[in-house]
PDB file of N, CA and C in Angstrom:
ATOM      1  N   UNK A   1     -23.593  -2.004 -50.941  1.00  0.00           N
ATOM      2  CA  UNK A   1     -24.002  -0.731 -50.359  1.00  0.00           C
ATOM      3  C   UNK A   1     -24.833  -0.987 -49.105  1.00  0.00           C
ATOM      4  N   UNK A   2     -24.697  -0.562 -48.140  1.00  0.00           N
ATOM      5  CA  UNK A   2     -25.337  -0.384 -46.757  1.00  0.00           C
ATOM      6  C   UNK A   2     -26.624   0.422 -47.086  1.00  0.00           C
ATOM      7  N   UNK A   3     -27.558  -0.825 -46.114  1.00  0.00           N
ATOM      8  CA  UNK A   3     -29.080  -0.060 -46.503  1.00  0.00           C
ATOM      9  C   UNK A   3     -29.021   0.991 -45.517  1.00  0.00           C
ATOM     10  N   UNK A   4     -29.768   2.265 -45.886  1.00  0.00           N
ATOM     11  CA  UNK A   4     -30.272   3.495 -45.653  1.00  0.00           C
ATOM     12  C   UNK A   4     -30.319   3.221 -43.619  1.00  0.00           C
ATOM     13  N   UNK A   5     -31.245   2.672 -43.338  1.00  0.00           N
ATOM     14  CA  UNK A   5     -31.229   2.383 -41.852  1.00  0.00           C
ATOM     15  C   UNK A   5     -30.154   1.674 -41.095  1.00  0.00           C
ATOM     16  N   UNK A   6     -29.277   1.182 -41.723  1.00  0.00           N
ATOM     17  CA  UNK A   6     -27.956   0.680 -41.361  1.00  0.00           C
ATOM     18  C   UNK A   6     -26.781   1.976 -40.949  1.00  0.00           C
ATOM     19  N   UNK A   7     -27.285   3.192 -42.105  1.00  0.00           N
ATOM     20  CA  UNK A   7     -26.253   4.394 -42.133  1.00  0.00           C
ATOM     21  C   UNK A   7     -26.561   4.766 -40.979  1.00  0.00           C
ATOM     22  N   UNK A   8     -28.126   5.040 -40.684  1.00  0.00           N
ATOM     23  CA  UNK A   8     -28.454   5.978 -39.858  1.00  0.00           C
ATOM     24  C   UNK A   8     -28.166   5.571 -38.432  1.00  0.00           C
ATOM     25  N   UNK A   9     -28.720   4.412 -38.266  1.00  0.00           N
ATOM     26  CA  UNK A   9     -28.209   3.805 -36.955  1.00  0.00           C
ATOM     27  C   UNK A   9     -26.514   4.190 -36.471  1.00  0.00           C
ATOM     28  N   UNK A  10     -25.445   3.908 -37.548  1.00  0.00           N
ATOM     29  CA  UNK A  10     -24.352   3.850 -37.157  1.00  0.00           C
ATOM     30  C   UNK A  10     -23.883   5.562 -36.871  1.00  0.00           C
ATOM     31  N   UNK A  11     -24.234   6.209 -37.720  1.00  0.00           N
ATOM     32  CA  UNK A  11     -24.523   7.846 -37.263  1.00  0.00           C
ATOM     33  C   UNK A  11     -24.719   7.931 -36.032  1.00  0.00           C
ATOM     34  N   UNK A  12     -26.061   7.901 -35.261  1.00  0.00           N
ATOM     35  CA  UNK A  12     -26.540   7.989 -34.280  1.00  0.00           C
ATOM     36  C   UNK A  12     -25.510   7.411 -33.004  1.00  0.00           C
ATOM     37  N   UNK A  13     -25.278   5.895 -33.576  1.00  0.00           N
ATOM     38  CA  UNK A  13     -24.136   5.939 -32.605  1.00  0.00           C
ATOM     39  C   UNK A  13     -23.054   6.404 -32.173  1.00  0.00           C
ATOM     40  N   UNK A  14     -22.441   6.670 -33.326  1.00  0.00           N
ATOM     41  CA  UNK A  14     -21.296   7.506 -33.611  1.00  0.00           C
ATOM     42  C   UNK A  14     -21.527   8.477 -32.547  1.00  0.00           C
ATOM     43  N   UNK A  15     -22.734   9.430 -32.767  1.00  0.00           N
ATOM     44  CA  UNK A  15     -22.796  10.974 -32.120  1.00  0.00           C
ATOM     45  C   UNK A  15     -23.479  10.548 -30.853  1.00  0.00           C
ATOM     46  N   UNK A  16     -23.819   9.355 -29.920  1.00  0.00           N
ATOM     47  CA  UNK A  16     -24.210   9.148 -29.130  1.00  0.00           C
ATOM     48  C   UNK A  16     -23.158   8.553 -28.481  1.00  0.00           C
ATOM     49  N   UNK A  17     -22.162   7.964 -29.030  1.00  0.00           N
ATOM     50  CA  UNK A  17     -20.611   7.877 -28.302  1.00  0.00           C
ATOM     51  C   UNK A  17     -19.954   9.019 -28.033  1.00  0.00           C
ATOM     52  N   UNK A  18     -19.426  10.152 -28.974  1.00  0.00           N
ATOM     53  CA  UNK A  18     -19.201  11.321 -28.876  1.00  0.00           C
ATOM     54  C   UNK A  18     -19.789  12.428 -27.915  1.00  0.00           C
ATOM     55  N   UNK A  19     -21.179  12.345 -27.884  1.00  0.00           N
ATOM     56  CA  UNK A  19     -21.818  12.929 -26.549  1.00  0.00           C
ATOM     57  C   UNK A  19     -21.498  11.995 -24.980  1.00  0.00           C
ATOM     58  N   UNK A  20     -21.108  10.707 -25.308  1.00  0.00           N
ATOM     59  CA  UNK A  20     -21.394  10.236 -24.464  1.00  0.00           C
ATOM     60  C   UNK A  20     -20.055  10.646 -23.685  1.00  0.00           C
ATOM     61  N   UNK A  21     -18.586  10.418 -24.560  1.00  0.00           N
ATOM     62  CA  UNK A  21     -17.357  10.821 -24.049  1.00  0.00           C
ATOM     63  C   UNK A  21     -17.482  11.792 -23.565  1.00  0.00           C
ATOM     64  N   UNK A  22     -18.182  13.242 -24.178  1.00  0.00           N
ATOM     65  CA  UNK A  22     -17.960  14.533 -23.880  1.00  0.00           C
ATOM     66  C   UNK A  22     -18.695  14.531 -22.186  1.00  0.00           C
ATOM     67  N   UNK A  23     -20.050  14.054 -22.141  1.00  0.00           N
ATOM     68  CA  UNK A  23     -20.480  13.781 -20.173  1.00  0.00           C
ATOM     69  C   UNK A  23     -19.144  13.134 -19.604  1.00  0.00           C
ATOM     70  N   UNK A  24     -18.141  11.996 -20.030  1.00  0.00           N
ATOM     71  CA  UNK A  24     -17.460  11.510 -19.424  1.00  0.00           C
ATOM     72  C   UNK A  24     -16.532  12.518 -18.760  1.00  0.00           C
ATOM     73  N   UNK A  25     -15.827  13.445 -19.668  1.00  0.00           N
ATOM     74  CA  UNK A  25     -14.623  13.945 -19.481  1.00  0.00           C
ATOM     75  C   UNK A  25     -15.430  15.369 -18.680  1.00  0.00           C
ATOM     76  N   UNK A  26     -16.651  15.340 -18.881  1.00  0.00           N
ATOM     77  CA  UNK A  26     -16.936  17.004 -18.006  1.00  0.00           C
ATOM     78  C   UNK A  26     -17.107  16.046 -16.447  1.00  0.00           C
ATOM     79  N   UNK A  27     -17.278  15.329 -16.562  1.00  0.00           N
ATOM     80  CA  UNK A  27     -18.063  14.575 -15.238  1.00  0.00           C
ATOM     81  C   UNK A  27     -16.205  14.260 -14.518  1.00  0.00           C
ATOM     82  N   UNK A  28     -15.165  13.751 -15.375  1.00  0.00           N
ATOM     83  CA  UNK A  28     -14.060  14.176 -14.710  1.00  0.00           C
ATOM     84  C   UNK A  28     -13.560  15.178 -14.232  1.00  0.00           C
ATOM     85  N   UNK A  29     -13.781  16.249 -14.966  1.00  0.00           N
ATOM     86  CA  UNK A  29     -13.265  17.225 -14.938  1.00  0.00           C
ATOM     87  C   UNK A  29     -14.286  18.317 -13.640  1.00  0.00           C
ATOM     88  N   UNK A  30     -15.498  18.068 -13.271  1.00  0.00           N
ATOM     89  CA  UNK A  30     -16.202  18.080 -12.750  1.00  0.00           C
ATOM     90  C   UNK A  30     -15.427  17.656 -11.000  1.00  0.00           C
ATOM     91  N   UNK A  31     -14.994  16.018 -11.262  1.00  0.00           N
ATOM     92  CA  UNK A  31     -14.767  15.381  -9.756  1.00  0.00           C
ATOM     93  C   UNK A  31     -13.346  16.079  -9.509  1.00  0.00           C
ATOM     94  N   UNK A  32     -12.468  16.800 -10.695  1.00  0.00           N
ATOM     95  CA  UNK A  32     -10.990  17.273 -10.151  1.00  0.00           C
ATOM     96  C   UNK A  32     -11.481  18.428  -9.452  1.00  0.00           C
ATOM     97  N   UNK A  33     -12.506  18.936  -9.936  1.00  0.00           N
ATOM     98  CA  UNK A  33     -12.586  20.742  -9.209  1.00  0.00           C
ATOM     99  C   UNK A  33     -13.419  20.260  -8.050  1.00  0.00           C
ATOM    100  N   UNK A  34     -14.063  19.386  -7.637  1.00  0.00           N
ATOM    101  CA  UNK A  34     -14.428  18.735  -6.425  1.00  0.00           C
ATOM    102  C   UNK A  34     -13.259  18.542  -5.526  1.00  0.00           C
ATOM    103  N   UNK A  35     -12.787  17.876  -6.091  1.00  0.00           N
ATOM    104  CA  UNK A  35     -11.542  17.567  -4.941  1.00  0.00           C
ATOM    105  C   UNK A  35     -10.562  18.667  -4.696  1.00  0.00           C
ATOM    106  N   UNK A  36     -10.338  19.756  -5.612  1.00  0.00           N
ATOM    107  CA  UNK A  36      -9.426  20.760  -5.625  1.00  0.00           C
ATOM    108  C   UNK A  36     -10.724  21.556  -4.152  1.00  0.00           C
ATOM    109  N   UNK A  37     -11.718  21.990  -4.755  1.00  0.00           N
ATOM    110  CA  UNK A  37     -12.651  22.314  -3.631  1.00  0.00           C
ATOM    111  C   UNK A  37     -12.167  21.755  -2.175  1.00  0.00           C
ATOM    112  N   UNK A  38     -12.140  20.514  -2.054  1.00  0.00           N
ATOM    113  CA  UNK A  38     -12.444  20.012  -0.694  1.00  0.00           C
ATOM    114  C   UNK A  38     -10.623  20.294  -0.195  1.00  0.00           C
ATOM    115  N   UNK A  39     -10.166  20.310  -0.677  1.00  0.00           N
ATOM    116  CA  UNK A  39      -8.779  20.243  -0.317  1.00  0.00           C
ATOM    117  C   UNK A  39      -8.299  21.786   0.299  1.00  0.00           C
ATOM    118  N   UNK A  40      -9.313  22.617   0.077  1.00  0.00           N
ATOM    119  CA  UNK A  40      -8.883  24.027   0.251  1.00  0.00           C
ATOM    120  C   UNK A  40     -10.108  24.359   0.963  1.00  0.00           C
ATOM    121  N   UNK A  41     -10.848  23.258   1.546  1.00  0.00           N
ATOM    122  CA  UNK A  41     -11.743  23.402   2.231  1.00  0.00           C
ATOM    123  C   UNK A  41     -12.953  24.063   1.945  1.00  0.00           C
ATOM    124  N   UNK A  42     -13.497  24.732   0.862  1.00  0.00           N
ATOM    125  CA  UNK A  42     -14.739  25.287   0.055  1.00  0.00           C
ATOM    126  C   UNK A  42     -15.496  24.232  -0.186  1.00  0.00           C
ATOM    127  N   UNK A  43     -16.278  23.967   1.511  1.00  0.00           N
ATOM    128  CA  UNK A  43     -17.026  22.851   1.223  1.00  0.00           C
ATOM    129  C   UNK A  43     -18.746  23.824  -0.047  1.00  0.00           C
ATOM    130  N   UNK A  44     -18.634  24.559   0.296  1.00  0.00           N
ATOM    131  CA  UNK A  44     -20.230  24.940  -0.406  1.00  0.00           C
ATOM    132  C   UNK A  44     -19.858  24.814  -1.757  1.00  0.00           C
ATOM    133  N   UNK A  45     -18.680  25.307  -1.980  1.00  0.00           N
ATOM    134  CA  UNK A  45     -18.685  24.912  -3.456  1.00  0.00           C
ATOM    135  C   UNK A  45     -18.289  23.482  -3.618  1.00  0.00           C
ATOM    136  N   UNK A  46     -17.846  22.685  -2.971  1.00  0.00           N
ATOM    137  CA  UNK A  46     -17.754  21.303  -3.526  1.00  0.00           C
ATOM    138  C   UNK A  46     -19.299  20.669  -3.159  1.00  0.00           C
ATOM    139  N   UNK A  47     -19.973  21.161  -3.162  1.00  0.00           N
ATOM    140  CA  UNK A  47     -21.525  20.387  -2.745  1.00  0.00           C
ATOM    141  C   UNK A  47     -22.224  20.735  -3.771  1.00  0.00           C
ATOM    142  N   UNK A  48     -21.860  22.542  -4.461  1.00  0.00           N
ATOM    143  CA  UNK A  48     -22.509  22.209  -5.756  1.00  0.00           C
ATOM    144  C   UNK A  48     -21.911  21.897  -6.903  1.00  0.00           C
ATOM    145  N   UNK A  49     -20.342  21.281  -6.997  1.00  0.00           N
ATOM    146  CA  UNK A  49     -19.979  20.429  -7.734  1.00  0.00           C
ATOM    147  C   UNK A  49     -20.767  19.229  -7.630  1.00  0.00           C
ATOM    148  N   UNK A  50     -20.408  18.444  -6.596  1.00  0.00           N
ATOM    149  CA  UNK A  50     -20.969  17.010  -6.214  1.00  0.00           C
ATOM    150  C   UNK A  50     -22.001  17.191  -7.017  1.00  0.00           C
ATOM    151  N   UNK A  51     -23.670  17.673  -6.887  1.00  0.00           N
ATOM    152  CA  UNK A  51     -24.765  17.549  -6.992  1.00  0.00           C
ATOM    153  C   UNK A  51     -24.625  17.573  -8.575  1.00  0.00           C
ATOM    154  N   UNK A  52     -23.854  18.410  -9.151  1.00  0.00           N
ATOM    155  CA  UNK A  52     -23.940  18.315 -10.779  1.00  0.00           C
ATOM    156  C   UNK A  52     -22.682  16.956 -11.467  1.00  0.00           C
ATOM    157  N   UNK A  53     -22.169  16.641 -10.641  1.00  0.00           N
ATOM    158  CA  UNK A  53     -21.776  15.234 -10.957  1.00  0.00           C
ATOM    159  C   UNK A  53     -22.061  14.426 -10.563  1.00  0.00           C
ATOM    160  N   UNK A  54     -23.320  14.512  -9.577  1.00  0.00           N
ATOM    161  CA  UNK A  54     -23.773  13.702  -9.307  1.00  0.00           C
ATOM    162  C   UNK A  54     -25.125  13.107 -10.804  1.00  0.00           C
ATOM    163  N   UNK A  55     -25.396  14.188 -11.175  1.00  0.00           N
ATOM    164  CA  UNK A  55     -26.674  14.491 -12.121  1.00  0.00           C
ATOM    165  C   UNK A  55     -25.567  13.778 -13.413  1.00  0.00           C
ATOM    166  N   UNK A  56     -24.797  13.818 -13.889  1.00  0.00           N
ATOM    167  CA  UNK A  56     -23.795  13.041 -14.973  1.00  0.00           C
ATOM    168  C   UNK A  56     -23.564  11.935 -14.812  1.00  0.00           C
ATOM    169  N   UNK A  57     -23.278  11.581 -13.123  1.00  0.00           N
ATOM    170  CA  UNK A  57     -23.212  10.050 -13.107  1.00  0.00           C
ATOM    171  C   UNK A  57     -24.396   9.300 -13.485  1.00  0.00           C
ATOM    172  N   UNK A  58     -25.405   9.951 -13.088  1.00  0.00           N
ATOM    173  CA  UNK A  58     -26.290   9.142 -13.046  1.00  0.00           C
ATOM    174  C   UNK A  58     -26.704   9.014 -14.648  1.00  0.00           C
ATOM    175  N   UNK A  59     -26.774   9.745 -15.592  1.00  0.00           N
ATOM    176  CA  UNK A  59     -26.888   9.498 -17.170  1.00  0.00           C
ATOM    177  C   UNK A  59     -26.001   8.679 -17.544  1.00  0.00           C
ATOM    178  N   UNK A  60     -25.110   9.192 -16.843  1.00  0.00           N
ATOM    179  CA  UNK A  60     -24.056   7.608 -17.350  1.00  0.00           C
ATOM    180  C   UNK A  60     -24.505   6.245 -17.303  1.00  0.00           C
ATOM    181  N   UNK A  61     -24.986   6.609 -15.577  1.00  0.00           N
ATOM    182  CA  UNK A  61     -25.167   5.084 -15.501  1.00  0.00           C
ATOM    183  C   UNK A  61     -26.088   4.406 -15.862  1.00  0.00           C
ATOM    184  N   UNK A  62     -26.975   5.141 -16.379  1.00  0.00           N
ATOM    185  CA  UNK A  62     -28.386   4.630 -16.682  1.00  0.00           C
ATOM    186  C   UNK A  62     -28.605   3.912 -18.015  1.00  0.00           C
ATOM    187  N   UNK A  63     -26.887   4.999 -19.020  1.00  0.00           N
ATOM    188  CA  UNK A  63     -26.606   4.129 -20.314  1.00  0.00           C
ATOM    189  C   UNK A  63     -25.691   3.143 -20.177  1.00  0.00           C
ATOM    190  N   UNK A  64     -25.148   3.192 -18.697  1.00  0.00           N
ATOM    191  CA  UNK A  64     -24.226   1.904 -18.756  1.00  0.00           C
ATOM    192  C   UNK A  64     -23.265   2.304 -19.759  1.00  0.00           C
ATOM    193  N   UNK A  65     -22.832   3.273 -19.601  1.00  0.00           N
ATOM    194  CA  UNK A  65     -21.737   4.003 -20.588  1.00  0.00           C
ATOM    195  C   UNK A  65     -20.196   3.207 -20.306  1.00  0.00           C
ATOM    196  N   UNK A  66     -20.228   3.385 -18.900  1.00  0.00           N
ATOM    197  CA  UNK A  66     -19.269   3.119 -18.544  1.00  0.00           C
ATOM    198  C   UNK A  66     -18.266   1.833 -18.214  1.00  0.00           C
ATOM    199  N   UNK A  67     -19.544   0.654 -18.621  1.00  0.00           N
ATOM    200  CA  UNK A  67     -19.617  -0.359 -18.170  1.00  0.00           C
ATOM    201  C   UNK A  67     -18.769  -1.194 -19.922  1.00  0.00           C
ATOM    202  N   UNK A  68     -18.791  -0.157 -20.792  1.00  0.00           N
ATOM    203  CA  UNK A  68     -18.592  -0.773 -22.215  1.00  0.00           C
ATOM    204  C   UNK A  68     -16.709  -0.641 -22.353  1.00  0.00           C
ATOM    205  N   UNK A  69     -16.013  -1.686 -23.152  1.00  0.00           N
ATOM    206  CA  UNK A  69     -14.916  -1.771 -23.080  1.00  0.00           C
ATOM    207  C   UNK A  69     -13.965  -0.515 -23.598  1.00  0.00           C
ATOM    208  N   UNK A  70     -14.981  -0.067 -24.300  1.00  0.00           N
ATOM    209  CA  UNK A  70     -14.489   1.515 -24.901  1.00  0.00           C
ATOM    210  C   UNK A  70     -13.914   2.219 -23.840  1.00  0.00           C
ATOM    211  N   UNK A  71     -14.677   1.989 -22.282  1.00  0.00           N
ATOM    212  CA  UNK A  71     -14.605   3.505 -21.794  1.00  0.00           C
ATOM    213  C   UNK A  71     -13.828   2.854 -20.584  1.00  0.00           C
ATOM    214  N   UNK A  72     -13.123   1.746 -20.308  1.00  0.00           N
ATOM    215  CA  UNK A  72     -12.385   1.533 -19.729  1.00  0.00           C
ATOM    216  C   UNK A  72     -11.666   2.389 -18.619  1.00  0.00           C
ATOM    217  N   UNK A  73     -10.800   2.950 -19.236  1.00  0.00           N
ATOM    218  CA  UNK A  73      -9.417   3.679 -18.978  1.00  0.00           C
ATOM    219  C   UNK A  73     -10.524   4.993 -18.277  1.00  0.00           C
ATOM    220  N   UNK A  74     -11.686   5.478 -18.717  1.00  0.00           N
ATOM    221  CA  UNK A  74     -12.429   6.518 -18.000  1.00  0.00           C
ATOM    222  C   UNK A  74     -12.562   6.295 -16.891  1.00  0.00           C
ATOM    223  N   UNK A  75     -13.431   4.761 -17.076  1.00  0.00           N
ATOM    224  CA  UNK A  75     -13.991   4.423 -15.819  1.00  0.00           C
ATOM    225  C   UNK A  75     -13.141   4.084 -14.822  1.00  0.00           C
ATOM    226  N   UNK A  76     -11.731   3.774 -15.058  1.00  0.00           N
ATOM    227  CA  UNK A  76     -10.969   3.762 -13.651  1.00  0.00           C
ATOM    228  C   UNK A  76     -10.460   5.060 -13.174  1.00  0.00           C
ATOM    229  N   UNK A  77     -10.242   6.139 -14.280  1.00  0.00           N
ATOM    230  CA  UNK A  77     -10.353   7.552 -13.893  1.00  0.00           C
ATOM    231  C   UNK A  77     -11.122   8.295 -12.817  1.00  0.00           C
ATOM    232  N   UNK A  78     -12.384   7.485 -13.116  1.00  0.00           N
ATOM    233  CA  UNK A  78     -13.372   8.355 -12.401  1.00  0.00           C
ATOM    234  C   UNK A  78     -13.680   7.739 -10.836  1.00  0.00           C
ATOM    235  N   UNK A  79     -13.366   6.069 -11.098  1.00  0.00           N
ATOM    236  CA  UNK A  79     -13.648   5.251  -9.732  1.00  0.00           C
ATOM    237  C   UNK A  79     -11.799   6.217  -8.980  1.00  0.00           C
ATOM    238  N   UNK A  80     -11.152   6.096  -9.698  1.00  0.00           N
ATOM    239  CA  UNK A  80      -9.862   6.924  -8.572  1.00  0.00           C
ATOM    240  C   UNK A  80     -10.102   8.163  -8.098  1.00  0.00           C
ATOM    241  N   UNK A  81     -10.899   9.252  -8.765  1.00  0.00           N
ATOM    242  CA  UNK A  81     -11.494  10.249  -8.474  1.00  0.00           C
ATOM    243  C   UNK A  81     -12.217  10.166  -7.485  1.00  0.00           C
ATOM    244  N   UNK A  82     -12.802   9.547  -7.131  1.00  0.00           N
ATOM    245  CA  UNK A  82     -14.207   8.834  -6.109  1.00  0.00           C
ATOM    246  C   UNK A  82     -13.624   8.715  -4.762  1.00  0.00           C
ATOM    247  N   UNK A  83     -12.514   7.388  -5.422  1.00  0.00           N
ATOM    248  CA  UNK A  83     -11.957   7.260  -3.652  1.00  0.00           C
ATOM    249  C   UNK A  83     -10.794   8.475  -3.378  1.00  0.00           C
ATOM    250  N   UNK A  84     -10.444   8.960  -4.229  1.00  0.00           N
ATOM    251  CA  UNK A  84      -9.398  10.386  -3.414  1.00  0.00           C
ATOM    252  C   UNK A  84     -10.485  11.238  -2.849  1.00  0.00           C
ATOM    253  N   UNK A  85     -11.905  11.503  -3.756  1.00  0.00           N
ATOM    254  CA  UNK A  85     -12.536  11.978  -2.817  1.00  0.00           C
ATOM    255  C   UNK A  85     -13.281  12.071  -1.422  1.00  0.00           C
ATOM    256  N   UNK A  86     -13.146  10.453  -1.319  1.00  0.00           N
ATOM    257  CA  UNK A  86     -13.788   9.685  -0.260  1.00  0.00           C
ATOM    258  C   UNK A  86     -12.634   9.953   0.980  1.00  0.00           C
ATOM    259  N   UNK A  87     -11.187   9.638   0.594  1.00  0.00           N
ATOM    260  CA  UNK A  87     -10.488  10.055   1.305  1.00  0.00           C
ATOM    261  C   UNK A  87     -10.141  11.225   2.307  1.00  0.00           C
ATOM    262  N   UNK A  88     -10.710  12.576   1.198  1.00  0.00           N
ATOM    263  CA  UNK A  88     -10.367  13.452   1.565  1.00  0.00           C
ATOM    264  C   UNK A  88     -11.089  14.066   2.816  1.00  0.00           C
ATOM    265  N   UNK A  89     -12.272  13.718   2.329  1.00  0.00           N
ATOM    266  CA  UNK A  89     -13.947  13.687   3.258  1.00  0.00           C
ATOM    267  C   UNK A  89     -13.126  12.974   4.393  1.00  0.00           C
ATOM    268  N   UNK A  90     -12.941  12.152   4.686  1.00  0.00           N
ATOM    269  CA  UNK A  90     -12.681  11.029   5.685  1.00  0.00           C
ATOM    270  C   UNK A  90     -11.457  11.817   6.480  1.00  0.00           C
ATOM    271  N   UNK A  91     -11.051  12.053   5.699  1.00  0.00           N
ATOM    272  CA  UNK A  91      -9.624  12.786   6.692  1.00  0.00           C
ATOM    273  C   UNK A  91      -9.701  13.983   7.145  1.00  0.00           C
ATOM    274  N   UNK A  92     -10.805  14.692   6.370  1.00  0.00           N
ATOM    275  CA  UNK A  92     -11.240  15.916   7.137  1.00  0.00           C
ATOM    276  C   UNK A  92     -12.199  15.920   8.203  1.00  0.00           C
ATOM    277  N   UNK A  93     -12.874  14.688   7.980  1.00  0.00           N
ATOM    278  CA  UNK A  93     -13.829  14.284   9.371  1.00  0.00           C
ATOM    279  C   UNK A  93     -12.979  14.085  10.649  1.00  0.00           C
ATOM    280  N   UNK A  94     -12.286  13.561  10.457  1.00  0.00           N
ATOM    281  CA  UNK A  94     -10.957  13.220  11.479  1.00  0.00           C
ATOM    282  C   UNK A  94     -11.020  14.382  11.956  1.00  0.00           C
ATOM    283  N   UNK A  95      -9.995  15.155  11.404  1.00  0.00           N
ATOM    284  CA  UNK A  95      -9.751  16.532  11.925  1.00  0.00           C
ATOM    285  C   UNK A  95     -10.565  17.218  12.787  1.00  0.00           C
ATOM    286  N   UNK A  96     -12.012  17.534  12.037  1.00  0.00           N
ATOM    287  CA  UNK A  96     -13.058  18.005  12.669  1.00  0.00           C
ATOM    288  C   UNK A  96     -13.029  17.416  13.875  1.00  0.00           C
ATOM    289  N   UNK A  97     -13.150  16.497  14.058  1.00  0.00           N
ATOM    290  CA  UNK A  97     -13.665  15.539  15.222  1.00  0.00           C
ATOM    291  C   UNK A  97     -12.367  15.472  16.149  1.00  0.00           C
ATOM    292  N   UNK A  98     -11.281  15.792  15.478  1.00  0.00           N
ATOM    293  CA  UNK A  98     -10.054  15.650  16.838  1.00  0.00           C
ATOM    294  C   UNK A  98     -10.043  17.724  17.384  1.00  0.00           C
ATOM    295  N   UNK A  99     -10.210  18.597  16.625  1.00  0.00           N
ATOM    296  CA  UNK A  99     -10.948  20.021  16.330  1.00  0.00           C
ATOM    297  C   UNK A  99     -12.081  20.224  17.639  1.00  0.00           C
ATOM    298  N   UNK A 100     -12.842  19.296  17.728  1.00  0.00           N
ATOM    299  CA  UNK A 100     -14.160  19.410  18.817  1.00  0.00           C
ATOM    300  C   UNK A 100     -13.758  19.142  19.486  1.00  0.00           C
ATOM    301  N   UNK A 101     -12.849  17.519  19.742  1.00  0.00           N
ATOM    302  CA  UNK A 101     -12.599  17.070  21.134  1.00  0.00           C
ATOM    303  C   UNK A 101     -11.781  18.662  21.459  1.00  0.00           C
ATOM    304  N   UNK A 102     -10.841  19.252  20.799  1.00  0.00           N
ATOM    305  CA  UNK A 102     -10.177  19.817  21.828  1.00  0.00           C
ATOM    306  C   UNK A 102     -10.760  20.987  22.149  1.00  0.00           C
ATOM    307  N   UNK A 103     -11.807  21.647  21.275  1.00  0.00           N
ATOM    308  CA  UNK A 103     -12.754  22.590  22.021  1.00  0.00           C
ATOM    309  C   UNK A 103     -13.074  22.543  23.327  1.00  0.00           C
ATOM    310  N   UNK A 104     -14.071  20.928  23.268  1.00  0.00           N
ATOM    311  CA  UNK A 104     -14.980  20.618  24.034  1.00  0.00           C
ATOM    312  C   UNK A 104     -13.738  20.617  25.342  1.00  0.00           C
ATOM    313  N   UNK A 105     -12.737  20.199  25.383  1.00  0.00           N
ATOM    314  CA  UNK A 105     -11.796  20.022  26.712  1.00  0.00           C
ATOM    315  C   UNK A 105     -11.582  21.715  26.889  1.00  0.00           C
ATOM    316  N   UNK A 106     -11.433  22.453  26.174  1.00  0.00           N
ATOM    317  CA  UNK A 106     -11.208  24.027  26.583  1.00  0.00           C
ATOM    318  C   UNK A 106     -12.422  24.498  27.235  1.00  0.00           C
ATOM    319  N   UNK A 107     -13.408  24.389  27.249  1.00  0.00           N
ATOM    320  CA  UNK A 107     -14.605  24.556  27.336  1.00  0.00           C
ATOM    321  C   UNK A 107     -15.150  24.155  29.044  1.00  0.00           C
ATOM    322  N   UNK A 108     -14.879  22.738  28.844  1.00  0.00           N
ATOM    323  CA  UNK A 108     -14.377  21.757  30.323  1.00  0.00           C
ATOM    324  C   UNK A 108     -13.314  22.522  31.480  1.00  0.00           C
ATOM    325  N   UNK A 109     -12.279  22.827  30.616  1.00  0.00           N
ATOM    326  CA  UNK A 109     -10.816  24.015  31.597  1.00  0.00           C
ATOM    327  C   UNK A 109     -11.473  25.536  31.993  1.00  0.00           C
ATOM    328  N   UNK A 110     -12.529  25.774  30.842  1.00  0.00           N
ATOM    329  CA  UNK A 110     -12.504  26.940  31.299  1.00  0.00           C
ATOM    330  C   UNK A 110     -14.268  26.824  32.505  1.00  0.00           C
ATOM    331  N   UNK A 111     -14.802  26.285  31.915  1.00  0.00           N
ATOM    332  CA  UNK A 111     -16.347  25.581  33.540  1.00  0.00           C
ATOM    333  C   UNK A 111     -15.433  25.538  34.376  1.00  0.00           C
ATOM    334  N   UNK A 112     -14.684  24.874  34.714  1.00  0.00           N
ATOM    335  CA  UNK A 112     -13.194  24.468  35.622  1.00  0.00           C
ATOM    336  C   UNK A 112     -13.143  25.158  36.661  1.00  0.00           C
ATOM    337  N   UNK A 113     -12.143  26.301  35.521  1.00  0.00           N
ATOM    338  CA  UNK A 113     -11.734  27.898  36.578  1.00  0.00           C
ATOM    339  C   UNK A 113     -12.442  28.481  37.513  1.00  0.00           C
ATOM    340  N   UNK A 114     -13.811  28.171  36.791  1.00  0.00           N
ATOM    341  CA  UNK A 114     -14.815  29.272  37.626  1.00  0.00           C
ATOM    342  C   UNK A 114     -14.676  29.171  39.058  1.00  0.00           C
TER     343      UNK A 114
END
């Protein structure tokens, strides 16, 4: 028979894995409506996504949740989540920035005319 503090410990873990999955999969589910955000351009709402997955990553990481062989298959979930989001940022900076140059030259044509 398993002593009394042996049960309890393995309990605790049990429901401290189970909580721990459940941050995992909101914290995914979290970075898809981020990226669905940025893709349709609702940057204000993807900033207060970010900030509340940002607040999950960081519990994660602090238990090193992610770092355990269990959570594997999450953790490359969430690192692919990361860089599509990194991407998306990046390619919309582009834009912006090819967006200004051609302002800034309309701007230039029209000082020009005068």
């Amino acid at each position: 028979m398993n002593p009394p503090h042996q049960i309890m410990t393995t309990e605790t873990e049990d429901l401290a894995s189970a909580g721990f999955t459940q941050m995992i999969d909101y914290l995914e589910n979290l970075l898809i409506r981020q990226l669905e955000k940025l893709r349709k351009y609702d940057l204000d709402a993807a900033i207060v996504l970010a900030e509340e997955a940002n607040t999950v990553a960081m519990a994660l990481a602090r238990e090193k949740v992610l770092d355990q062989p269990s959570h594997i298959e999450h953790r490359r979930r969430i690192q692919k989540l990361y860089r599509d989001i990194s991407l998306v940022i990046s390619t919309e900076r582009s834009e912006v920035a090819q967006k200004l140059s051609a302002i800034r030259k309309g701007i230039k044509v029209l000082g020009m005319s005068r």
